[in-house]
Protein backbone atom coordinates (compact mmCIF):
# COMPACT_ATOMS: atom_id res chain seq x y z
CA UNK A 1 151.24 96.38 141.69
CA UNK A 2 149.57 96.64 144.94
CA UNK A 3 146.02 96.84 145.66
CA UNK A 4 145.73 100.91 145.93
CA UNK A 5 147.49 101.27 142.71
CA UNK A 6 145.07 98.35 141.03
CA UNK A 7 141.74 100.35 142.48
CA UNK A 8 143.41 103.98 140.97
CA UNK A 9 143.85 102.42 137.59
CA UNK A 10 140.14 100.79 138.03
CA UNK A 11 139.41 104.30 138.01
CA UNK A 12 140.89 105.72 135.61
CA UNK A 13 139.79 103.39 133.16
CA UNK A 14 136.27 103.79 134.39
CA UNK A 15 136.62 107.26 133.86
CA UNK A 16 137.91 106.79 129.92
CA UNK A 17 135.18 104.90 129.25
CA UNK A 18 132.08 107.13 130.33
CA UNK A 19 133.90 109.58 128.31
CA UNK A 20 133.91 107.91 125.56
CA UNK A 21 130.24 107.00 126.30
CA UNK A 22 129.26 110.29 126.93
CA UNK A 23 131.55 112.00 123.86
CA UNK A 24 130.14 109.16 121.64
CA UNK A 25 126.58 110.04 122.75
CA UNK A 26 126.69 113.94 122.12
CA UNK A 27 128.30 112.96 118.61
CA UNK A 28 125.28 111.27 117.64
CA UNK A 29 123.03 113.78 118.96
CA UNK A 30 124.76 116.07 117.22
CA UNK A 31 124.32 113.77 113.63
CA UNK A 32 121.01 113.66 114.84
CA UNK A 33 119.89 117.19 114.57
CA UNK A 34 121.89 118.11 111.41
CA UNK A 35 119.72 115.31 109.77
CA UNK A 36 116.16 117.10 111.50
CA UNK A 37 117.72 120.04 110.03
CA UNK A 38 118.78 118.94 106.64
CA UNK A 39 114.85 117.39 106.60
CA UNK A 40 113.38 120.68 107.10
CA UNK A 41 115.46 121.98 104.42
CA UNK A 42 114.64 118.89 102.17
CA UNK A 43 110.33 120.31 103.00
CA UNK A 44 111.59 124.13 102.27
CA UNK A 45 113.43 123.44 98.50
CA UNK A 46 111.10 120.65 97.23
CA UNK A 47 108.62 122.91 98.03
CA UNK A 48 109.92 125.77 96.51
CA UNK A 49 110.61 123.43 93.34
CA UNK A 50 106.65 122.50 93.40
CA UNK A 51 105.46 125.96 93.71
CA UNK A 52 107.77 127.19 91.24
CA UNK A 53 106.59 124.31 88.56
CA UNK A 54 102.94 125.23 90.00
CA UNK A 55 103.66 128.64 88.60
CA UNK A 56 105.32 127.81 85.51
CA UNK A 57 101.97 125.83 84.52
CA UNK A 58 99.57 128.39 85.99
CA UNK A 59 100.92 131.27 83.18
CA UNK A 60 99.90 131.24 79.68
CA UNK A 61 101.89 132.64 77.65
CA UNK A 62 99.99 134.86 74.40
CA UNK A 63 98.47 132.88 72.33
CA UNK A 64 99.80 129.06 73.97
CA UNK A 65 98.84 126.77 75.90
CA UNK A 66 99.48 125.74 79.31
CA UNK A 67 102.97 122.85 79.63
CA UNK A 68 105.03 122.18 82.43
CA UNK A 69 108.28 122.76 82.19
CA UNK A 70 110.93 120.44 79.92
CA UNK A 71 114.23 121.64 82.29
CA UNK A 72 115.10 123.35 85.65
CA UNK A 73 116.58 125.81 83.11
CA UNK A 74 113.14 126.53 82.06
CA UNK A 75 111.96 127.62 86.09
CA UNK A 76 115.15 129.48 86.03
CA UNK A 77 114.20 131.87 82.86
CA UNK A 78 110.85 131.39 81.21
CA UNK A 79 111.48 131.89 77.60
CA UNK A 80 107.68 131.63 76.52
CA UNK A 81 107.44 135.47 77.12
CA UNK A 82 108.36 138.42 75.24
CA UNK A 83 109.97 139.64 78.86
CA UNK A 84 111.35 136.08 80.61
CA UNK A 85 109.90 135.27 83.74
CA UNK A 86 111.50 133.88 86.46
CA UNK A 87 109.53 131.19 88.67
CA UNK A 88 112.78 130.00 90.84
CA UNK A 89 115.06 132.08 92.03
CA UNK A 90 117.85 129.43 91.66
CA UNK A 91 118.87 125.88 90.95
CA UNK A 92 118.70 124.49 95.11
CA UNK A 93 120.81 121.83 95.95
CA UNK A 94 119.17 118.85 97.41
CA UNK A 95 120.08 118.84 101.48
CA UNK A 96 120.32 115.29 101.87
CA UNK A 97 122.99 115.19 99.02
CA UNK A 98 124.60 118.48 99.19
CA UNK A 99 124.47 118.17 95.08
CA UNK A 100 121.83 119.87 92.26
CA UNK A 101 121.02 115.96 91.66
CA UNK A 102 117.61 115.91 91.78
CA UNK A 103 115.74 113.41 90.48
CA UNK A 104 112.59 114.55 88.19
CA UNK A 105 109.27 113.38 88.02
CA UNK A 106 108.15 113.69 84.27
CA UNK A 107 104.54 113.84 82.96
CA UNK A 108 103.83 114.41 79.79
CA UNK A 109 107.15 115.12 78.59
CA UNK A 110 108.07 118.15 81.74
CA UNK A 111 108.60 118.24 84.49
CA UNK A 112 105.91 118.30 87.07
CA UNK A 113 108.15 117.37 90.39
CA UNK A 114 111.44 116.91 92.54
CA UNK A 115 112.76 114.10 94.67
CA UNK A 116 115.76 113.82 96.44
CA UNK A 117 117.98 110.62 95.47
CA UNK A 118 118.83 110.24 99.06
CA UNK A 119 117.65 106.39 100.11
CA UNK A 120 118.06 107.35 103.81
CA UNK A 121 115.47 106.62 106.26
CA UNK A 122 113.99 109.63 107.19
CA UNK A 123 113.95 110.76 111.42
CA UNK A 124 110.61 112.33 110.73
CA UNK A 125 107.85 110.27 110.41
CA UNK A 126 104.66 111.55 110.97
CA UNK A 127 103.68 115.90 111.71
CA UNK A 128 103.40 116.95 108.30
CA UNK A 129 101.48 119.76 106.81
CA UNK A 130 98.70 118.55 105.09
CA UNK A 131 99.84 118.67 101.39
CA UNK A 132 102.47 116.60 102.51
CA UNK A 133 100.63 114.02 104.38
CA UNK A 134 101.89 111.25 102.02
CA UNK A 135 105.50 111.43 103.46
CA UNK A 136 103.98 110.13 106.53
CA UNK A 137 105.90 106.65 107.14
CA UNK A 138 108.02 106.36 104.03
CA UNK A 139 111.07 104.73 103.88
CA UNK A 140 113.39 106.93 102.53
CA UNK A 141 113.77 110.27 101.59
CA UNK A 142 113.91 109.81 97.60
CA UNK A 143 109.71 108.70 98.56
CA UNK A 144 109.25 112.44 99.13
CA UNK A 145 107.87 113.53 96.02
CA UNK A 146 107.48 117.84 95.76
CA UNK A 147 104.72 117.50 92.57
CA UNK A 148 101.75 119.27 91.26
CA UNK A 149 98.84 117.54 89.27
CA UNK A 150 98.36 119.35 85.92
C-alpha cells in the first residue's frame, strides 16, 4: 500500500467514525426527549389520579360519610350512589412503565395516591408547579407521589 492509498483509507475511517459519533449522539437525544416527554405525561396521569381521588373524597354520598376510595375500580364507577359516578375516565397506564402498575399509597384503608414503580432518575429536576414542589431533586420517579390529604 502506498502512501496515497494509506491517507484515503485514513479518511475513510475518519469519516465512519464521526458518523458513528454523530448517529450515536442524535440517538441519545432522541432517548432524551421521549423520557422529557414520558415525564410530562408521568405530571398529566398522576395528576389526573389525585384529582380524581380528590373528587371521590369531596362527594358524600346520602346519608355516609366521606372515604377514599378502596380500588381504582372504585374512581372508575362510584357505586355509593343511586346513579354511579364516574371520577376517572379510565384506568391510565403509568408512562415510565407503559403498564396499569401503579403503586398505591393507602391511608386509612383507600386509596389516597399514585406512584409510578419506575426507579429511574428523573431528567427534570427542579420547574415544578407549586403543588408539586416536593419532586424537586428526587431520585427517582417512584418518589413522585400524586396524593391528597384527607
Amino acid at each position: 500500500m502506498n502512501r496515497q492509498q494509506g491517507a484515503v483509507l485514513l479518511i475513510v475511517l475518519l469519516f465512519v467514525l464521526l458518523t458513528t459519533l454523530g448517529a450515536s449522539s442524535m440517538v441519545e437525544m432522541h432517548q432524551t426527549q421521549t423520557r422529557r416527554e414520558k415525564e410530562e405525561q408521568l405530571l398529566f396521569v398522576g395528576d389526573q389520579y389525585r384529582r380524581a381521588i380528590a373528587s371521590y373524597y369531596g362527594v358524600t354520598p346520602p346519608g355516609g360519610a366521606r372515604s377514599l376510595p378502596k380500588s381504582i375500580d372504585d374512581l372508575l364507577k362510584d357505586k355509593r350512589f343511586p346513579s354511579p359516578m364516574q371520577h376517572l375516565r379510565q384506568a391510565y397506564p403509568d408512562p415510565m412503565t407503559g403498564k396499569v402498575d401503579w403503586t398505591l399509597v393507602r391511608t386509612g384503608g383507600g386509596i389516597s395516591g399514585v406512584r409510578s414503580q419506575s426507579t429511574l432518575e428523573p431528567i427534570k429536576k427542579g420547574g415544578f408547579p407549586e403543588r408539586y414542589r416536593r419532586f424537586e431533586a428526587k431520585a427517582s420517579y417512584a418518589d413522585w407521589v400524586f396524593a391528597v390529604a384527607p
